[in-house]
N, C-alpha and C. Protein backbone atom coordinates (compact mmCIF):
# COMPACT_ATOMS: atom_id res chain seq x y z
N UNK A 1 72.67 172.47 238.14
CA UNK A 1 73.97 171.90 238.33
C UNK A 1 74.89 172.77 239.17
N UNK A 2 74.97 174.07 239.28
CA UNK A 2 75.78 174.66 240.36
C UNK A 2 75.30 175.32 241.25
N UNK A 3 74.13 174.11 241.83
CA UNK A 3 73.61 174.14 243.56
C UNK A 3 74.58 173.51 244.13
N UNK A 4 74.62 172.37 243.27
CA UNK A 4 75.48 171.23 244.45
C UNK A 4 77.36 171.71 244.45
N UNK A 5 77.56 172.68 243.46
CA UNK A 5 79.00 172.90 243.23
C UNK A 5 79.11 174.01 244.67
N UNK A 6 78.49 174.40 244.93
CA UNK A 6 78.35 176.16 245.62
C UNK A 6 78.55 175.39 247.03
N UNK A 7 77.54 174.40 247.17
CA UNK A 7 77.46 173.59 248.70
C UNK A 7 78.83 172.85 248.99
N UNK A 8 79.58 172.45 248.05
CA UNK A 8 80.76 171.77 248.35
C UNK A 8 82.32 172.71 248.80
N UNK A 9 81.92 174.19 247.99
CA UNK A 9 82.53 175.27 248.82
C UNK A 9 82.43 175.98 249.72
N UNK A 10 81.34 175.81 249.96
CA UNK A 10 81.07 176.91 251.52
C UNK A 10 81.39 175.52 253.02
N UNK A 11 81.91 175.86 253.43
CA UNK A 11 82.12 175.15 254.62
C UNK A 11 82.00 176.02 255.86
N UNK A 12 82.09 175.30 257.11
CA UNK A 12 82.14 176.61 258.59
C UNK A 12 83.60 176.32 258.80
N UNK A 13 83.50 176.85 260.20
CA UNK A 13 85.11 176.42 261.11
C UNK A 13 85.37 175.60 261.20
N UNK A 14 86.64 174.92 261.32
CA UNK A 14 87.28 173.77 262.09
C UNK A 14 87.12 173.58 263.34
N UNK A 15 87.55 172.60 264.07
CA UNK A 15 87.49 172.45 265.40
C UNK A 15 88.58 173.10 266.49
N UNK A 16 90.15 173.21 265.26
CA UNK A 16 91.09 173.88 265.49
C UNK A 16 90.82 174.95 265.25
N UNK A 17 90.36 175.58 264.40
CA UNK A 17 90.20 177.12 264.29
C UNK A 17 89.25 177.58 265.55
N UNK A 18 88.41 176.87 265.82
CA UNK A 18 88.06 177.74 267.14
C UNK A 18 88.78 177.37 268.47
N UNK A 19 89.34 176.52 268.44
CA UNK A 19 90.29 176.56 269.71
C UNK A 19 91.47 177.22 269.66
N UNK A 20 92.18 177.92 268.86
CA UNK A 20 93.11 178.42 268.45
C UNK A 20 92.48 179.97 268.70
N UNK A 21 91.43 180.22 268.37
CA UNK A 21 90.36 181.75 268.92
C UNK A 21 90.09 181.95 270.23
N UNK A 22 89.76 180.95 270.86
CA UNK A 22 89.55 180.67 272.12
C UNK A 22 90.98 180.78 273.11
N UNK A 23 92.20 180.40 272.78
CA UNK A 23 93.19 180.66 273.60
C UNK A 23 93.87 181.57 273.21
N UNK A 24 93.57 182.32 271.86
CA UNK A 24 94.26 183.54 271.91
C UNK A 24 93.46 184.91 272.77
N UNK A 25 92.20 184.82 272.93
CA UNK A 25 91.15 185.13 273.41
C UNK A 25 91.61 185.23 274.89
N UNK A 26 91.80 184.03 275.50
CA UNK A 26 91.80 183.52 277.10
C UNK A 26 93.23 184.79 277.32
N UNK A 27 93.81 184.37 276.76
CA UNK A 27 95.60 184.88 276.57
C UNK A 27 95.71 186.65 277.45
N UNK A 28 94.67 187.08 275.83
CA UNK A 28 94.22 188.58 275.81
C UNK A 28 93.89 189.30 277.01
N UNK A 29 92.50 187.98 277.82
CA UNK A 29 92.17 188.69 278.22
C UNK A 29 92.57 188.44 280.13
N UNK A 30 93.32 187.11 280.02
CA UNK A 30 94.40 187.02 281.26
C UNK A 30 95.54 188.55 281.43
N UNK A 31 96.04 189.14 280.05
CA UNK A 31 96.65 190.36 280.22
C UNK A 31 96.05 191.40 280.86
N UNK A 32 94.79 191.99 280.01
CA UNK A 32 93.57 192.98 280.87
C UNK A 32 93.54 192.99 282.17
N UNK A 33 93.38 191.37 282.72
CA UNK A 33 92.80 191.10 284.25
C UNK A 33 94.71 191.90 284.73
N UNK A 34 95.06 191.15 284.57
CA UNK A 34 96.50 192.00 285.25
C UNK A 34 97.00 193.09 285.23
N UNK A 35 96.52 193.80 284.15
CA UNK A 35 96.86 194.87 284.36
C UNK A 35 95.66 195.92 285.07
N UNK A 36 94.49 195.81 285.36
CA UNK A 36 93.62 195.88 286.13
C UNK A 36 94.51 196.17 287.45
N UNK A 37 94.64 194.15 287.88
CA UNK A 37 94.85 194.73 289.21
C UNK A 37 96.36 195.14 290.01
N UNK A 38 97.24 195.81 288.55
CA UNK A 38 98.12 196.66 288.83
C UNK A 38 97.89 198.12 289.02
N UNK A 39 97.16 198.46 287.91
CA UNK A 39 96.19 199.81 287.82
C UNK A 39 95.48 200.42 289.09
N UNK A 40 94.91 198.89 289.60
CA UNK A 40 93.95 199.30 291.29
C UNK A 40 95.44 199.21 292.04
N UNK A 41 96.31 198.74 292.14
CA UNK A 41 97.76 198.23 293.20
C UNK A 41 98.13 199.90 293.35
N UNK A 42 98.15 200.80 291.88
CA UNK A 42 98.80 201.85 291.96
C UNK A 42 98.09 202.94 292.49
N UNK A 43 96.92 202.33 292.26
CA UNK A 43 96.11 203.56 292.90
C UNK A 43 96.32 203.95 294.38
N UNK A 44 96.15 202.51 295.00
CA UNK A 44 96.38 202.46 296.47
C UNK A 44 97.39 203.06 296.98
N UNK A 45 98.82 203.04 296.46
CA UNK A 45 99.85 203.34 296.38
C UNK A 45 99.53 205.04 296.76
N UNK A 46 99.30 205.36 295.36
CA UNK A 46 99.11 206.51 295.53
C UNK A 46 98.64 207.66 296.21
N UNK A 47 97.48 206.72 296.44
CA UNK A 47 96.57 207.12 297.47
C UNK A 47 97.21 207.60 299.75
N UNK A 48 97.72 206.35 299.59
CA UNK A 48 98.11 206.55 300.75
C UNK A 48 99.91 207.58 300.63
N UNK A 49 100.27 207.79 299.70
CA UNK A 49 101.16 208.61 299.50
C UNK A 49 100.62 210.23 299.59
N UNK A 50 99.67 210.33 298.84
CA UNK A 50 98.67 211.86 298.67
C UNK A 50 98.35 212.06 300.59
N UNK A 51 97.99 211.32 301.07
CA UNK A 51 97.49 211.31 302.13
C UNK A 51 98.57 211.98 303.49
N UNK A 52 99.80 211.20 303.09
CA UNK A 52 100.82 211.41 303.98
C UNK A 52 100.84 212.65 303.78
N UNK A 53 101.12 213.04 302.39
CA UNK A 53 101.53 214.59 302.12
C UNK A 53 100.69 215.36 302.72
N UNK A 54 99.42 215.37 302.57
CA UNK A 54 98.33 216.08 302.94
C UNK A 54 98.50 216.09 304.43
N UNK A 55 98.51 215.01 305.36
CA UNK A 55 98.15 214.97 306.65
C UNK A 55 100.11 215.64 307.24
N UNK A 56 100.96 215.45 306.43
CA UNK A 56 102.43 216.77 306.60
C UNK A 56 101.89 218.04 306.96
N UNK A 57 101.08 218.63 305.55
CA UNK A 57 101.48 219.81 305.39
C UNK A 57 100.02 220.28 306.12
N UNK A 58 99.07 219.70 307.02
CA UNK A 58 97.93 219.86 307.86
C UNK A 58 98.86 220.61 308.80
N UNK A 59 99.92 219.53 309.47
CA UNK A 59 100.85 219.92 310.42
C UNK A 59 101.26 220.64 310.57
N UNK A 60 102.00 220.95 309.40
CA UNK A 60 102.73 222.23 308.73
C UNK A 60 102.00 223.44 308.85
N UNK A 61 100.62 223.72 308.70
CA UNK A 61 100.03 224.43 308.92
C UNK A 61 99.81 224.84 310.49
N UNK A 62 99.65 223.96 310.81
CA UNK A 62 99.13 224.00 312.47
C UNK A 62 100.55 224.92 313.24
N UNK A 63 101.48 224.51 312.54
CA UNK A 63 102.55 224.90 313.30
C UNK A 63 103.26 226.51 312.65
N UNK A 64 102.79 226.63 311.69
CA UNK A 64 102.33 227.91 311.72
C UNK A 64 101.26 229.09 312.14
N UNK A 65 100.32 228.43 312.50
CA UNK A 65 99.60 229.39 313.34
C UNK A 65 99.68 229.17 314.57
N UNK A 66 100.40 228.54 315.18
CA UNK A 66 101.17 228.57 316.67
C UNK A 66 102.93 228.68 316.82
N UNK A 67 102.61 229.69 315.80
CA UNK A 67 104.24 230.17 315.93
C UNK A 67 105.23 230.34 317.48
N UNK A 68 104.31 230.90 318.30
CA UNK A 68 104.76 231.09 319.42
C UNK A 68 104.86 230.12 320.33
N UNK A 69 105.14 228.67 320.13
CA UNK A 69 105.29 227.71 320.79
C UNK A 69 106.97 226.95 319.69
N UNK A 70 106.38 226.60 318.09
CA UNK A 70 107.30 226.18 317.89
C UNK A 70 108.41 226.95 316.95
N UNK A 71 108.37 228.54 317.19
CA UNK A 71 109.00 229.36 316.56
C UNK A 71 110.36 229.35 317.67
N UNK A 72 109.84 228.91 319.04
CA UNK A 72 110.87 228.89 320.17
C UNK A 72 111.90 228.02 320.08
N UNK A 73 111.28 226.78 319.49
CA UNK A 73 112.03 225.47 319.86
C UNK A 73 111.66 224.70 320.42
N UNK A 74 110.00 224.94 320.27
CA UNK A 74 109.27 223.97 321.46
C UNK A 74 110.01 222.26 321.38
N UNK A 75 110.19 221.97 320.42
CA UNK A 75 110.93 220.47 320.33
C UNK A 75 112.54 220.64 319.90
N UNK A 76 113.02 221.14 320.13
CA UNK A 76 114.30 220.90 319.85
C UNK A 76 115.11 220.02 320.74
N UNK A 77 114.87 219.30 321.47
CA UNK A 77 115.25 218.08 321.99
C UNK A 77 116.04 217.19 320.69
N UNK A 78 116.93 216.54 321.01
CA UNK A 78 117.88 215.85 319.67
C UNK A 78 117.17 214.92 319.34
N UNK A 79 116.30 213.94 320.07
CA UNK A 79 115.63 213.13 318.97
C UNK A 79 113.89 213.55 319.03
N UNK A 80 113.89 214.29 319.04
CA UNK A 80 112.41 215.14 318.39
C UNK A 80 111.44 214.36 319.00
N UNK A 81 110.03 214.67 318.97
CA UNK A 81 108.95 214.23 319.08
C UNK A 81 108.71 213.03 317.86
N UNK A 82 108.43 211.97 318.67
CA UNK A 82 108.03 210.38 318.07
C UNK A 82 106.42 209.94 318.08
N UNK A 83 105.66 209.82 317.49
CA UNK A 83 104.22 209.87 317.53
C UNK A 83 103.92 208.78 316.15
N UNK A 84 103.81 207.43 317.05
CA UNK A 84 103.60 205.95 317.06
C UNK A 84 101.96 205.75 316.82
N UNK A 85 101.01 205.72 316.30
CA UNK A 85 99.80 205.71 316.52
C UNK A 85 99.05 206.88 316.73
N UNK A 86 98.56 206.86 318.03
CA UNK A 86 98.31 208.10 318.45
C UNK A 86 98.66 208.19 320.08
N UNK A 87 100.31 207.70 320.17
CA UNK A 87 100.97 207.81 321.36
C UNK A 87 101.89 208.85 320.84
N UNK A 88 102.03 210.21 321.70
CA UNK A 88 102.92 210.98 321.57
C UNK A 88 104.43 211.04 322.80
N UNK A 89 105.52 211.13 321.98
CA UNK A 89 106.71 211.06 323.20
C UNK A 89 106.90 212.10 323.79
N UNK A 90 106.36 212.93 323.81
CA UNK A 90 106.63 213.99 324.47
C UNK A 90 106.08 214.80 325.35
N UNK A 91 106.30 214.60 326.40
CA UNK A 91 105.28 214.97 327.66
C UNK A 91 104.48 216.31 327.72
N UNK A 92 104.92 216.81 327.00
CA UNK A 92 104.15 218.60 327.00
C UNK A 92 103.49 218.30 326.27
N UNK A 93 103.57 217.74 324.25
CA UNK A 93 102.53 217.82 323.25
C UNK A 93 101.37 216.31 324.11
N UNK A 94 101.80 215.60 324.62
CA UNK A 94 101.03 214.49 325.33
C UNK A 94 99.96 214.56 326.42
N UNK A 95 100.19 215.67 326.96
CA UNK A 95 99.29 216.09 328.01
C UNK A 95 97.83 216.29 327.39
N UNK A 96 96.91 216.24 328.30
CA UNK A 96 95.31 216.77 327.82
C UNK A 96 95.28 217.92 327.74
N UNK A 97 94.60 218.24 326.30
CA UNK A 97 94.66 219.77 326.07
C UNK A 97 93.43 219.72 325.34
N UNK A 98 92.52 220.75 325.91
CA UNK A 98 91.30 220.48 325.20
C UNK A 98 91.47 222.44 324.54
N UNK A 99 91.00 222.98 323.44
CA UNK A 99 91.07 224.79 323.19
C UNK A 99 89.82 225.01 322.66
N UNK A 100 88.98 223.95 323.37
CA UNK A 100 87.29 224.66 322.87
C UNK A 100 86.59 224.44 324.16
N UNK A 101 85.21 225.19 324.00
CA UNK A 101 84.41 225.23 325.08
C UNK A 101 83.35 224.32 324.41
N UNK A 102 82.79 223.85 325.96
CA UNK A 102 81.34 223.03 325.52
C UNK A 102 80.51 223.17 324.97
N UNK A 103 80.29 224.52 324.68
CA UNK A 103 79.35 225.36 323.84
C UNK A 103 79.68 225.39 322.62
N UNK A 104 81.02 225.46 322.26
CA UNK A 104 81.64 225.62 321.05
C UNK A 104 81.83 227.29 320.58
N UNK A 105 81.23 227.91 321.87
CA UNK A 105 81.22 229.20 321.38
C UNK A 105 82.51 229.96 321.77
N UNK A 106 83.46 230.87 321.54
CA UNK A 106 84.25 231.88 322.09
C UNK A 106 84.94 230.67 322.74
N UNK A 107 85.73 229.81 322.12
CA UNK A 107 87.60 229.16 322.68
C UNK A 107 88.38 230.21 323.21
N UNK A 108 88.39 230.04 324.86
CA UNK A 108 89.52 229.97 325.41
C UNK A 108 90.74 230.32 324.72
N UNK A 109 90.63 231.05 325.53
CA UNK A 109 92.88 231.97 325.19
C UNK A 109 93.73 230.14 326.00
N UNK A 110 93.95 229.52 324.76
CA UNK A 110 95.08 228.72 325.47
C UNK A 110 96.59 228.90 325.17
N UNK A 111 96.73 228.50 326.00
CA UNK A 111 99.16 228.86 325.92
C UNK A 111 99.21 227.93 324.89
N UNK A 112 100.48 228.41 324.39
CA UNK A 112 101.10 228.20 323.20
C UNK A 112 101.27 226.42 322.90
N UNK A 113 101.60 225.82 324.34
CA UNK A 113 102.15 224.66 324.61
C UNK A 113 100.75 224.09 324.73
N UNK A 114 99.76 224.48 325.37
CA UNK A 114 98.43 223.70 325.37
C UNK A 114 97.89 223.81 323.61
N UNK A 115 97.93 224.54 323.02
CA UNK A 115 97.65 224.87 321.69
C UNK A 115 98.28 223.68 320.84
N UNK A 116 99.50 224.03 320.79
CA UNK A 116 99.85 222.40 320.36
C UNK A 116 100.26 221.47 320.31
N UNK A 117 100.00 221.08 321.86
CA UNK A 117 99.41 219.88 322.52
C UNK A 117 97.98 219.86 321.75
N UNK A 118 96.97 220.21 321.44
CA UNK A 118 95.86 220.21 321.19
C UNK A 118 96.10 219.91 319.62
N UNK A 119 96.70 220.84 318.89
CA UNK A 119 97.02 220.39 317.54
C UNK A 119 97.93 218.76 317.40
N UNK A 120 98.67 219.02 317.87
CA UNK A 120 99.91 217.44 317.58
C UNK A 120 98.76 216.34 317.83
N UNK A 121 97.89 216.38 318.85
CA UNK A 121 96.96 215.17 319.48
C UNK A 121 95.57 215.12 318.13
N UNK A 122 95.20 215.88 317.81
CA UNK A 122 94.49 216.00 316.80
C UNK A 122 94.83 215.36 315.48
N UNK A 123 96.17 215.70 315.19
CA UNK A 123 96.73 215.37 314.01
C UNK A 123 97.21 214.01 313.92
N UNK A 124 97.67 213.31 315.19
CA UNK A 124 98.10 211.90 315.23
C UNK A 124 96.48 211.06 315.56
N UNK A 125 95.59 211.62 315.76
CA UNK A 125 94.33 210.41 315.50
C UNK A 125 93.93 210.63 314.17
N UNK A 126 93.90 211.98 313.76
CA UNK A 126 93.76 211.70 311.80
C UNK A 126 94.75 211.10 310.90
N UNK A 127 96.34 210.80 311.50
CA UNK A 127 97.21 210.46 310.54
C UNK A 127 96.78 209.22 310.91
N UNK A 128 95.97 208.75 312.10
CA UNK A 128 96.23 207.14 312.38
C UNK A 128 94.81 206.48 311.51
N UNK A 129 93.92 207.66 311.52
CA UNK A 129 92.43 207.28 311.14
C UNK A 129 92.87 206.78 309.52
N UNK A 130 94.00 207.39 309.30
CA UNK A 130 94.08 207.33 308.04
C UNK A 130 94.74 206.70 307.16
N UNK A 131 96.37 206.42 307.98
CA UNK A 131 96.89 205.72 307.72
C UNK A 131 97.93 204.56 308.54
N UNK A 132 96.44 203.52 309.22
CA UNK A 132 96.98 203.15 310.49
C UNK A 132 98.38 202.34 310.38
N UNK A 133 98.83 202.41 311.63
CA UNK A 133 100.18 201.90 311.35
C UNK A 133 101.30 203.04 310.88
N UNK A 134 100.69 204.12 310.88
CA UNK A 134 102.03 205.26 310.67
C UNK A 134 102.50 205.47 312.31
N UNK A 135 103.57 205.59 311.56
CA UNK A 135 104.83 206.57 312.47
C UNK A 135 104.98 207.84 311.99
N UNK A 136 105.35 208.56 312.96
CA UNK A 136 106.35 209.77 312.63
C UNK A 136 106.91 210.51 313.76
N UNK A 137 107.96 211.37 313.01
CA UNK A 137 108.70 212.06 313.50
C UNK A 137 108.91 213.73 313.61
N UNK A 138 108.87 214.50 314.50
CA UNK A 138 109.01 215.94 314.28
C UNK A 138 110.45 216.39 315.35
N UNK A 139 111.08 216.79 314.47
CA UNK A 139 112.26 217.24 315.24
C UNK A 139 112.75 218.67 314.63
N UNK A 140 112.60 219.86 315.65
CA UNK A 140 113.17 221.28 314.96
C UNK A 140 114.48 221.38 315.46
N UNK A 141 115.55 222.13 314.93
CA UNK A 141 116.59 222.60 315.40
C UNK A 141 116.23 224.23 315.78
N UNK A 142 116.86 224.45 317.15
CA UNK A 142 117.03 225.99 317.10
C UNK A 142 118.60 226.40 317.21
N UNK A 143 118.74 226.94 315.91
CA UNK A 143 120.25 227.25 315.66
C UNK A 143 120.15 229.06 316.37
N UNK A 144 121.43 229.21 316.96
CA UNK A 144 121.39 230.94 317.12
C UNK A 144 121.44 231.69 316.19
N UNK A 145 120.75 233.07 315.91
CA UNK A 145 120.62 234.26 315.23
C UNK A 145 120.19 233.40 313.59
N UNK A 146 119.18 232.26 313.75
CA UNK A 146 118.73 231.44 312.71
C UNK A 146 117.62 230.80 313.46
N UNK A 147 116.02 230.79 312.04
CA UNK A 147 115.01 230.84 312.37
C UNK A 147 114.76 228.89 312.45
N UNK A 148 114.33 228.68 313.32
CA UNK A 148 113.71 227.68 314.08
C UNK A 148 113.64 226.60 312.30
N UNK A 149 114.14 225.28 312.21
CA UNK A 149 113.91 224.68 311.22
C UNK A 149 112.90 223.30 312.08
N UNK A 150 112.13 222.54 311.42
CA UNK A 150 111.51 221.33 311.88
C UNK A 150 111.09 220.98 310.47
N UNK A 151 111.23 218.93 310.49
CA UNK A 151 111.14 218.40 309.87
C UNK A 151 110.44 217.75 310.03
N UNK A 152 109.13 217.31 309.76
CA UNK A 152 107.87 216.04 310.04
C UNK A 152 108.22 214.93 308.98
N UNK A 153 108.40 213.93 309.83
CA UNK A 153 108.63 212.61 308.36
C UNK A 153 107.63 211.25 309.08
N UNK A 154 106.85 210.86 308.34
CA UNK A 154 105.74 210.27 308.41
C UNK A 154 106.19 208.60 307.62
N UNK A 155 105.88 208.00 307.98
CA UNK A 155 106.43 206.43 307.67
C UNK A 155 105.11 205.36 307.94
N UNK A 156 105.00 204.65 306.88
CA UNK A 156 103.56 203.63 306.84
C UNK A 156 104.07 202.72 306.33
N UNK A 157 103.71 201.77 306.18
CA UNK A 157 103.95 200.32 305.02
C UNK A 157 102.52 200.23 304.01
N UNK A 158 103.07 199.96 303.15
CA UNK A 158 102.03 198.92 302.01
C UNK A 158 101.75 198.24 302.13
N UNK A 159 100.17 198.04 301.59
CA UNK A 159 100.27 196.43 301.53
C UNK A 159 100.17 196.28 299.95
N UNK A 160 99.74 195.05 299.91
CA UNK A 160 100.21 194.16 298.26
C UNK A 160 99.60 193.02 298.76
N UNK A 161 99.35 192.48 297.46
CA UNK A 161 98.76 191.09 296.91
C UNK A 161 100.33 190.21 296.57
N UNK A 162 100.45 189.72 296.79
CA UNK A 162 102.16 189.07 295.55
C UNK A 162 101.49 187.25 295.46
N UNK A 163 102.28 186.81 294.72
CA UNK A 163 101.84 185.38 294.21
C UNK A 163 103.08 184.90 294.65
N UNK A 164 103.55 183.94 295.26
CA UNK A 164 105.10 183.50 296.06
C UNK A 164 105.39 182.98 294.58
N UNK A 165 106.38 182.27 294.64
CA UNK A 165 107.31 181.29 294.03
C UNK A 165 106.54 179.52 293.58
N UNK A 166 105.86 179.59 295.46
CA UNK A 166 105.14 178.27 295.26
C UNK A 166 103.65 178.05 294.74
N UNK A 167 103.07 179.37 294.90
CA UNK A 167 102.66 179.68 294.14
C UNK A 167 100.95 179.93 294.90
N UNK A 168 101.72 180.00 296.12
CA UNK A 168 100.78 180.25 297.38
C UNK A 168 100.54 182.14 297.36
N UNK A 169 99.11 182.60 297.48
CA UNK A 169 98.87 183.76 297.22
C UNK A 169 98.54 184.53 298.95
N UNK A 170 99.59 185.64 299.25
CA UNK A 170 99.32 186.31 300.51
C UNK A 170 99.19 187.38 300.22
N UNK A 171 98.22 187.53 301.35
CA UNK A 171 97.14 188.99 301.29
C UNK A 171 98.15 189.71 301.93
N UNK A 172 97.93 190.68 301.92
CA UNK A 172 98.39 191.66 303.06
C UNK A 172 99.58 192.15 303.71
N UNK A 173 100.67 191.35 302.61
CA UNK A 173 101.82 191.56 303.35
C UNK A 173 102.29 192.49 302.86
N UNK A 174 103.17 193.06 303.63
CA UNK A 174 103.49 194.40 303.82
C UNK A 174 105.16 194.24 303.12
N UNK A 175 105.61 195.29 302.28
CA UNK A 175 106.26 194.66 301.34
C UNK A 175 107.74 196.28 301.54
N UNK A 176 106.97 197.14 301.41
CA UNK A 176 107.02 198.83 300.89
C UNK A 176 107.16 199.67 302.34
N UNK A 177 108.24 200.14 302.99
CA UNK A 177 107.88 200.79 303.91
C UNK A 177 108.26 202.50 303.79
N UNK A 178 107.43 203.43 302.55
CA UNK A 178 107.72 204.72 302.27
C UNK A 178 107.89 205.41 303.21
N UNK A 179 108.49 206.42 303.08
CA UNK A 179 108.71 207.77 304.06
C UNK A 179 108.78 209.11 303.76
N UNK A 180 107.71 209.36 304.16
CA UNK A 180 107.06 210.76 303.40
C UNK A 180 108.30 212.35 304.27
N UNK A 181 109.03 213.65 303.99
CA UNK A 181 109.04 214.26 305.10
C UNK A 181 109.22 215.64 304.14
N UNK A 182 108.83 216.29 305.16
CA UNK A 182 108.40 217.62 305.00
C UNK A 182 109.45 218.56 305.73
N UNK A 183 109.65 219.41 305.73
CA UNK A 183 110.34 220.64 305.98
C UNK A 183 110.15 221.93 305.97
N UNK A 184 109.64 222.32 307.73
CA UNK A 184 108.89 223.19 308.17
C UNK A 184 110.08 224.71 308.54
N UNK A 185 109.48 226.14 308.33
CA UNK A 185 110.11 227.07 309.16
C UNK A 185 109.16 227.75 309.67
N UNK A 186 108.51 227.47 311.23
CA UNK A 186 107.02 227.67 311.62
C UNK A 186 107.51 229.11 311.99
């Protein structure tokens, strides 16, 4: 007699109880997916931020071991050297400057101004390799009986995913236009 009592209490799920699992479920895991691809959004972010810095203070370097070009004032012109891609404005760092030999062995004694001409041209196909679509800017002051100041400021856009209003999804638009700058005493 309490076979048949035992069978009349055990029951399974409802039809509501699993749909009620199922969209709290969907809910959950619609949050995850988004925050995912905020997590990857920031990375990128980041990424091309680390980069600017890095490909600054490359510069920064360069222009310290050619002190004797921009310790002078090689750019002190009021609106500085502009370097668009890997077009430079300035007719001296713009010129062809090669400071190695074919051999690769024993580089040539080059002048200060061919030196970096050779560095600035170097550095604007890696800032472009890297982060195409940058700009930047290098402008030093030479103040009297005061050491040579220059500022490199580097400028890119973002991109982004965004979802409009209508609800139309665009790739690629460029949303963010950061500006990285540095502050050199070569």
């Amino acid at each position: 007699m309490s076979a048949p009592r035992v069978l009349r209490h055990t029951r399974g799920f409802s039809l509501v109880e699993v749909l009620v699992t199922i969209i709290v479920l969907g809910v959950g895991l619609l949050g995850i997916a988004k925050m995912q691809a905020l997590a990857l959004s920031s990375t990128g972010v980041a990424s091309a931020r680390s980069l600017a810095a890095i490909e600054a203070a490359s510069l920064a370097a360069s222009m310290h071991a050619d002190r004797a070009y921009w310790a002078q004032g090689g750019v002190a012109a009021a609106p500085g050297v502009t370097v668009v891609g890997t077009v430079i404005s300035d007719a001296t760092l713009a010129a062809p400057a090669d400071c190695t030999t074919a051999a690769g062995v024993n580089p040539p004694a080059c002048a200060p101004q061919v030196l970096a001409a050779y560095d600035v041209q170097r550095w604007a196909a890696s800032l472009q390799s890297l982060l195409p679509g940058a700009a930047s800017t290098i402008v030093c002051t030479n103040v009297v009986n005061a050491p040579v100041d220059c500022t490199i400021q580097i400028q890119w856009g973002e991109n982004a995913v965004a979802m409009m209003k209508q609800g139309n999804v665009t790739a690629g638009a460029t949303f963010n236009v950061p500006t990285y700058t540095l502050y050199v005493e070569p």
